[in-house]
N, C-alpha and C. Protein backbone atom coordinates (compact mmCIF):
# COMPACT_ATOMS: atom_id res chain seq x y z
N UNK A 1 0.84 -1.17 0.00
CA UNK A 1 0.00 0.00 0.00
C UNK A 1 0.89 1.23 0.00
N UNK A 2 0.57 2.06 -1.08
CA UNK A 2 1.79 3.49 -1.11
C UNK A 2 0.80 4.41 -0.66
N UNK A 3 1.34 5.45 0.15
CA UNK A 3 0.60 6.71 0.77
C UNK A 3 1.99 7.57 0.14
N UNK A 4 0.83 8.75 -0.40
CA UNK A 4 1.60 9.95 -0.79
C UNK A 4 1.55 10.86 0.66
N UNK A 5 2.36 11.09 0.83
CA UNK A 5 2.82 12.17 2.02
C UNK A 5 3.70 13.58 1.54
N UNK A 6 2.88 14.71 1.15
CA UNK A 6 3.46 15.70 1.13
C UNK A 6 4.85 16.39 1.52
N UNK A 7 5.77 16.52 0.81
CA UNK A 7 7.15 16.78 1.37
C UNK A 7 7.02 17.90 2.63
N UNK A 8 6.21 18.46 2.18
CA UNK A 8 6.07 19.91 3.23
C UNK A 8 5.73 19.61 4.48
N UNK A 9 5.13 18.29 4.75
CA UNK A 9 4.31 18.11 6.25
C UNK A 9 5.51 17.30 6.82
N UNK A 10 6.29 18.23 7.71
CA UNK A 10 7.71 17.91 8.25
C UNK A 10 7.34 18.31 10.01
N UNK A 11 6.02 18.44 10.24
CA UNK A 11 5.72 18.39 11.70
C UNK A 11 6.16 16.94 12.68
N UNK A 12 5.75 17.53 13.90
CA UNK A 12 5.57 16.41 15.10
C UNK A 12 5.10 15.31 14.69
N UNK A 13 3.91 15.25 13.55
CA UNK A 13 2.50 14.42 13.66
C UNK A 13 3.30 13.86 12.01
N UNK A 14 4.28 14.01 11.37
CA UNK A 14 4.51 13.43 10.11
C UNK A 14 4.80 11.87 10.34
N UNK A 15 3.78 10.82 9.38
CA UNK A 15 4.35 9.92 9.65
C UNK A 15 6.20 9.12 9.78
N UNK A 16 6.45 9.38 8.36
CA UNK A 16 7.83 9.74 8.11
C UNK A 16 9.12 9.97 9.77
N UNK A 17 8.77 11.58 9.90
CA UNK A 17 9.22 11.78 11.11
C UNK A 17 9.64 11.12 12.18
N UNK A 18 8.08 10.45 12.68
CA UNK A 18 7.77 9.76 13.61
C UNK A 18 8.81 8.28 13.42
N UNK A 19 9.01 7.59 12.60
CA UNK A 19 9.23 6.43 11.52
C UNK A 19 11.33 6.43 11.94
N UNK A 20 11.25 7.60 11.43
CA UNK A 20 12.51 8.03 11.68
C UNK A 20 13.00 7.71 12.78
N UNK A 21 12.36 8.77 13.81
CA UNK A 21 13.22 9.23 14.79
C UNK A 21 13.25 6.95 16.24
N UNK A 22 12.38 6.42 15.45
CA UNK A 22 12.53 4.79 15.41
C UNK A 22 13.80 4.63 14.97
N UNK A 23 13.72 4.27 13.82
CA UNK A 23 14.23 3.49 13.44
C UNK A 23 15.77 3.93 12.72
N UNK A 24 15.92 5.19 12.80
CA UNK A 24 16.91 6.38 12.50
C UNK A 24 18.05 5.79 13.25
N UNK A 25 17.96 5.75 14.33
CA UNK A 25 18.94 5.12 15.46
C UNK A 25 20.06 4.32 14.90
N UNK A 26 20.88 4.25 15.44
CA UNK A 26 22.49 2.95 14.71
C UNK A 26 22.17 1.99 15.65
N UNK A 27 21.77 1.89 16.60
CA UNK A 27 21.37 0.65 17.14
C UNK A 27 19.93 0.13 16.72
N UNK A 28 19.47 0.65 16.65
CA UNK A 28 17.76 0.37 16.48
C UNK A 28 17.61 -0.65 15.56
N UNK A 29 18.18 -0.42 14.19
CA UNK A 29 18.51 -1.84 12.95
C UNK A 29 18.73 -3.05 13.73
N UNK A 30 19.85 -3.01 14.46
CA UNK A 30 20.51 -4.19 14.28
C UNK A 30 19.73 -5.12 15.65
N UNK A 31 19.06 -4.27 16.64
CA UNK A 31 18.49 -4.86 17.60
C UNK A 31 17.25 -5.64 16.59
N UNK A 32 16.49 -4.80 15.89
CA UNK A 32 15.44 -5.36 15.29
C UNK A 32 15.81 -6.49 14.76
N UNK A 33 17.20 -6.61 13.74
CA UNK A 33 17.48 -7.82 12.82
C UNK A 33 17.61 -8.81 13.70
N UNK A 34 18.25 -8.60 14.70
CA UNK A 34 18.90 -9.74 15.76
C UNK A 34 17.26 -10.91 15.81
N UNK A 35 16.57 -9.81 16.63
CA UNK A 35 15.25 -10.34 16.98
C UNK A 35 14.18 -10.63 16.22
N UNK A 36 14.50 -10.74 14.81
CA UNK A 36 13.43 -11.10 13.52
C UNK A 36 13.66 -12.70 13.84
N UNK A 37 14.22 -13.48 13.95
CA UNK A 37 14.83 -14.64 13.94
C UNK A 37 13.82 -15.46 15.53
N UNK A 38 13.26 -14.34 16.10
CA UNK A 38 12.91 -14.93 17.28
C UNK A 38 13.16 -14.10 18.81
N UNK A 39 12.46 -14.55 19.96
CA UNK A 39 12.65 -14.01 21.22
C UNK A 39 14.57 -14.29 21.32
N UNK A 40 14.90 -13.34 22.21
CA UNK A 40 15.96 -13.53 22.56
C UNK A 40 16.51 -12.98 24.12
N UNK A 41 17.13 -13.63 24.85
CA UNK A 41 17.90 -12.49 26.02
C UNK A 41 18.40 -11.69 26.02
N UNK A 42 18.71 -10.68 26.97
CA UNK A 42 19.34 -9.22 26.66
C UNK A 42 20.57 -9.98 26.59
N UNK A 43 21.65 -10.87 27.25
CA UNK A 43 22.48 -11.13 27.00
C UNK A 43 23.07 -11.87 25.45
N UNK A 44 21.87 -12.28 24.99
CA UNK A 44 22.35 -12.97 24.02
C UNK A 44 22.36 -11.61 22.72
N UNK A 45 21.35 -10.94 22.77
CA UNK A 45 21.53 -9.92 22.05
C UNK A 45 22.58 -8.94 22.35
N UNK A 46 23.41 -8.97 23.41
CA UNK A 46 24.53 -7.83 23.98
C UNK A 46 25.28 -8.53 22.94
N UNK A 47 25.78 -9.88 23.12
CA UNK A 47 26.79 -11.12 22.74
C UNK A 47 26.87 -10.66 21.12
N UNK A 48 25.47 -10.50 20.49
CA UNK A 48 25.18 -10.66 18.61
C UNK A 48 25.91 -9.26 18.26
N UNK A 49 25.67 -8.19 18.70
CA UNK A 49 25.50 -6.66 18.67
C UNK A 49 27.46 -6.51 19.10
N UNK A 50 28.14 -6.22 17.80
CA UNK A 50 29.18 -5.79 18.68
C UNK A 50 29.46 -4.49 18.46
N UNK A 51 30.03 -3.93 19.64
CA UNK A 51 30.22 -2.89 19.73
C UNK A 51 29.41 -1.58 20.59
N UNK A 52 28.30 -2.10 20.69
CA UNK A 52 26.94 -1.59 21.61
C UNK A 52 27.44 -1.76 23.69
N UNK A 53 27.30 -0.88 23.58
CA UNK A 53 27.36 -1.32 25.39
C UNK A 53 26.15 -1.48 25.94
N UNK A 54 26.38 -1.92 27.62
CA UNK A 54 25.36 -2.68 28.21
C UNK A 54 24.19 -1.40 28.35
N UNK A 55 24.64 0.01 28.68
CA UNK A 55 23.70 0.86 28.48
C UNK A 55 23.00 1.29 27.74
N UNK A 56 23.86 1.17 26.49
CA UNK A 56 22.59 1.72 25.12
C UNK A 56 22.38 0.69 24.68
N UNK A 57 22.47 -0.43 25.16
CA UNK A 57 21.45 -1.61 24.67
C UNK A 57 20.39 -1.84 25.56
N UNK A 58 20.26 -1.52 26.63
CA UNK A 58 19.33 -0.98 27.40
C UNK A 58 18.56 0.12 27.52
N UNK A 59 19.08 1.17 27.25
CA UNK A 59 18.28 2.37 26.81
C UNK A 59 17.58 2.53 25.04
N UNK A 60 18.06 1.06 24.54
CA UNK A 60 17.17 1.24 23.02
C UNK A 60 16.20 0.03 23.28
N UNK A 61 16.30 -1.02 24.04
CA UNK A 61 15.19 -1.69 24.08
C UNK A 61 14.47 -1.18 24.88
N UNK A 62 14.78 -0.06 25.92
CA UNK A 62 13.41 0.41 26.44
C UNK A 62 13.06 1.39 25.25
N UNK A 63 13.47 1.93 24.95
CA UNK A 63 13.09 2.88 24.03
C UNK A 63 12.04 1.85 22.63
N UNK A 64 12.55 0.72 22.27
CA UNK A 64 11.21 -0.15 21.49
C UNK A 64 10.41 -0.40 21.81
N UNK A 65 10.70 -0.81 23.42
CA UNK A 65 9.42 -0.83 23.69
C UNK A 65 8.43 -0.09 24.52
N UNK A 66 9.09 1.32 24.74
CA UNK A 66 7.79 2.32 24.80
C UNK A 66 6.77 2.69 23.44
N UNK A 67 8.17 2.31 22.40
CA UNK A 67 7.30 2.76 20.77
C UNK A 67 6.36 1.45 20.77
N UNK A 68 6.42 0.72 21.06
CA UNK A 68 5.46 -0.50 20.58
C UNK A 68 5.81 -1.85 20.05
N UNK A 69 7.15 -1.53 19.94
CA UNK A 69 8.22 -2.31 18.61
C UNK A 69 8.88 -3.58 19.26
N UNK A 70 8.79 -3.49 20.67
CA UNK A 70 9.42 -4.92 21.39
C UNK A 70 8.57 -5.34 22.30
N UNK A 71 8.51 -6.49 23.01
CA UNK A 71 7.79 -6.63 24.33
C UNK A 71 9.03 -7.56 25.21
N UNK A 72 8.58 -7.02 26.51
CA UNK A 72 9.85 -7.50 27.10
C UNK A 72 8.82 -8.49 28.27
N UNK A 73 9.41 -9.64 28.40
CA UNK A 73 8.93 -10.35 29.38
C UNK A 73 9.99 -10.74 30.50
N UNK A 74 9.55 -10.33 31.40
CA UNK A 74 10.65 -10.99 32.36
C UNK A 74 10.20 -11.99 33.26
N UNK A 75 11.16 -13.21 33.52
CA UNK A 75 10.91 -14.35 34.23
C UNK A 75 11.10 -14.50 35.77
N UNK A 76 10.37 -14.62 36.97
CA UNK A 76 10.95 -14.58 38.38
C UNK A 76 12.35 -15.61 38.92
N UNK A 77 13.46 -15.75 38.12
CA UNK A 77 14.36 -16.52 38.19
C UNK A 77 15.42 -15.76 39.65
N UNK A 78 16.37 -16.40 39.52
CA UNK A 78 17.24 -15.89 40.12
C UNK A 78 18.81 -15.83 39.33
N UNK A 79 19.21 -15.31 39.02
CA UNK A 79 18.81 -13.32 39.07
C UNK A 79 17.71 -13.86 37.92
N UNK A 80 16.92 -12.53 37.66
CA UNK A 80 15.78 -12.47 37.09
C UNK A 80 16.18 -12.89 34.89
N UNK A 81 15.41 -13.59 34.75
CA UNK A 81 15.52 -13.91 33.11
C UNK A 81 14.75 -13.00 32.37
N UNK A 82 15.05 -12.20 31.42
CA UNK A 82 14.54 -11.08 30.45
C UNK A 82 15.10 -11.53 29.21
N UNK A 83 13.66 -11.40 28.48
CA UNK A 83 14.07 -11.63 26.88
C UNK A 83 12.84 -10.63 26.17
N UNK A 84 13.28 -10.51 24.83
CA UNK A 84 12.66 -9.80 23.82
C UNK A 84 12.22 -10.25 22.73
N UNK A 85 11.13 -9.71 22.21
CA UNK A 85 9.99 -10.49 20.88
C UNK A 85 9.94 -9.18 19.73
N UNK A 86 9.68 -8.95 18.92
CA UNK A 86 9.24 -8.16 18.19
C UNK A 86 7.83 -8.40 18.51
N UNK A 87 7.10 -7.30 18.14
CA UNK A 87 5.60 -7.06 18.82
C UNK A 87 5.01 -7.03 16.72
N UNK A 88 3.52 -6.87 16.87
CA UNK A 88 3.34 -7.03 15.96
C UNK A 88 3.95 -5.85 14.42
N UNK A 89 4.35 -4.65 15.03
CA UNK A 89 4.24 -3.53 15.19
C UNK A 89 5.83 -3.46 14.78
N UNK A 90 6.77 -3.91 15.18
CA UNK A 90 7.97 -4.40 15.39
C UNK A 90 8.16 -5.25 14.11
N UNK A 91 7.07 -6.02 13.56
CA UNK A 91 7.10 -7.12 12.37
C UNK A 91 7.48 -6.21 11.11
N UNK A 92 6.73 -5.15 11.03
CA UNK A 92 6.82 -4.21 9.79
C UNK A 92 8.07 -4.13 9.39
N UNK A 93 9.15 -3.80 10.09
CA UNK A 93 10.11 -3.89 10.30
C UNK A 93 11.06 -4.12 9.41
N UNK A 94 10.79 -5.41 9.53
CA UNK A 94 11.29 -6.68 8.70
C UNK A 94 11.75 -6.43 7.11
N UNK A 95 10.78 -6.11 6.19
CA UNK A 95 11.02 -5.33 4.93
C UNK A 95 12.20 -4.05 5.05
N UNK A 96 11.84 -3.48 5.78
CA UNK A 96 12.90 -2.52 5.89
C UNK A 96 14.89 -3.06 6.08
N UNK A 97 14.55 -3.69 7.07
CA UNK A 97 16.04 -4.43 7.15
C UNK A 97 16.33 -5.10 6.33
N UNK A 98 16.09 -5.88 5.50
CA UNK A 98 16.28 -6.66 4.55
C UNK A 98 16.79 -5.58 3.57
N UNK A 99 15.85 -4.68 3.28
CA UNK A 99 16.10 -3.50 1.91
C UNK A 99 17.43 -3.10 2.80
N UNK A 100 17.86 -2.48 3.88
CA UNK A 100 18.87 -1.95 4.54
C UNK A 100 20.42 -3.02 4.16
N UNK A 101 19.61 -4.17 4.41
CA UNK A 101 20.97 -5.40 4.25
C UNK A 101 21.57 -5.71 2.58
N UNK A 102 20.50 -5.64 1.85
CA UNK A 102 20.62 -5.77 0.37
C UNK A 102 21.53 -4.48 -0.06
N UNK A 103 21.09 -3.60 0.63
CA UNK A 103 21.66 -2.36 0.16
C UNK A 103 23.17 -2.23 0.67
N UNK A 104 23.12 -2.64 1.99
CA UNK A 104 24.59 -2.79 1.95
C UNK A 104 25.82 -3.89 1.62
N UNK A 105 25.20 -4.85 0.74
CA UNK A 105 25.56 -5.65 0.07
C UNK A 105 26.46 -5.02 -0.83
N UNK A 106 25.37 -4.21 -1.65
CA UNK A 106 25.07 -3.75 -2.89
C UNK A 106 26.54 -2.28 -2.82
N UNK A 107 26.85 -1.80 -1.36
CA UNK A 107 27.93 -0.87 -1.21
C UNK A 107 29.13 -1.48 -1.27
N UNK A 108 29.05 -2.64 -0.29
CA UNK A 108 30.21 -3.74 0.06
C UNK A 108 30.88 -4.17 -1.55
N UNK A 109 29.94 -4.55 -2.91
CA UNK A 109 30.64 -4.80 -3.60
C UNK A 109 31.03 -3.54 -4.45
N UNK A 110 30.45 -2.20 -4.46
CA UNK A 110 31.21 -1.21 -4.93
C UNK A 110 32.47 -1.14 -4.62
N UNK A 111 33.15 -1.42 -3.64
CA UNK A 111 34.35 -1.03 -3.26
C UNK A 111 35.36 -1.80 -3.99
């Protein structure tokens, strides 16, 4: 489904914008790709993700999932078990990374 969106409507309320300031992020991709594949632990996603520290891998999965984009369940273990899902919302996603990964394929063999 294509929606025309006026270049000019660069407000708060632009879908675009909104879309962005998601998925815009340098971490935000790669948390999503990790977790297309399935639930995962914060540790196992720290482990996939290199280069990310324990804080902004924590401050972007809360940040997905205030947007809607992750759900976090945590288990009463000892110490406590936390893992992450893509939400339905989070699924959309999916197309996007792929076009993101193809594309940097597509740089990788320019060089």
């Amino acid at each position: 489904m294509k929606t025309n969106i006026p270049a000019q409507t660069c407000d708060e309320d632009c879908p675009v914008r909104q879309a962005s300031e998601i998925v815009g992020h340098k971490w935000t991709t790669l948390v999503v790709r990790d977790l297309m594949s399935g639930k995962k632990r914060y540790s196992e996603l720290q482990r996939s993700i290199s280069g990310i520290s324990p804080r902004m891998l924590a401050a972007r999965l809360k940040e997905l999932e205030r947007a809607g984009v992750v759900t976090r369940t945590v288990f009463p273990t000892i110490p406590p078990t936390t893992e992450y899902e893509l939400t339905h919302l989070g699924r959309k996603l999916e197309k996007l990374i792929h076009a993101l990964a193809e594309f940097g394929v597509a740089l990788q063999r320019r060089r």
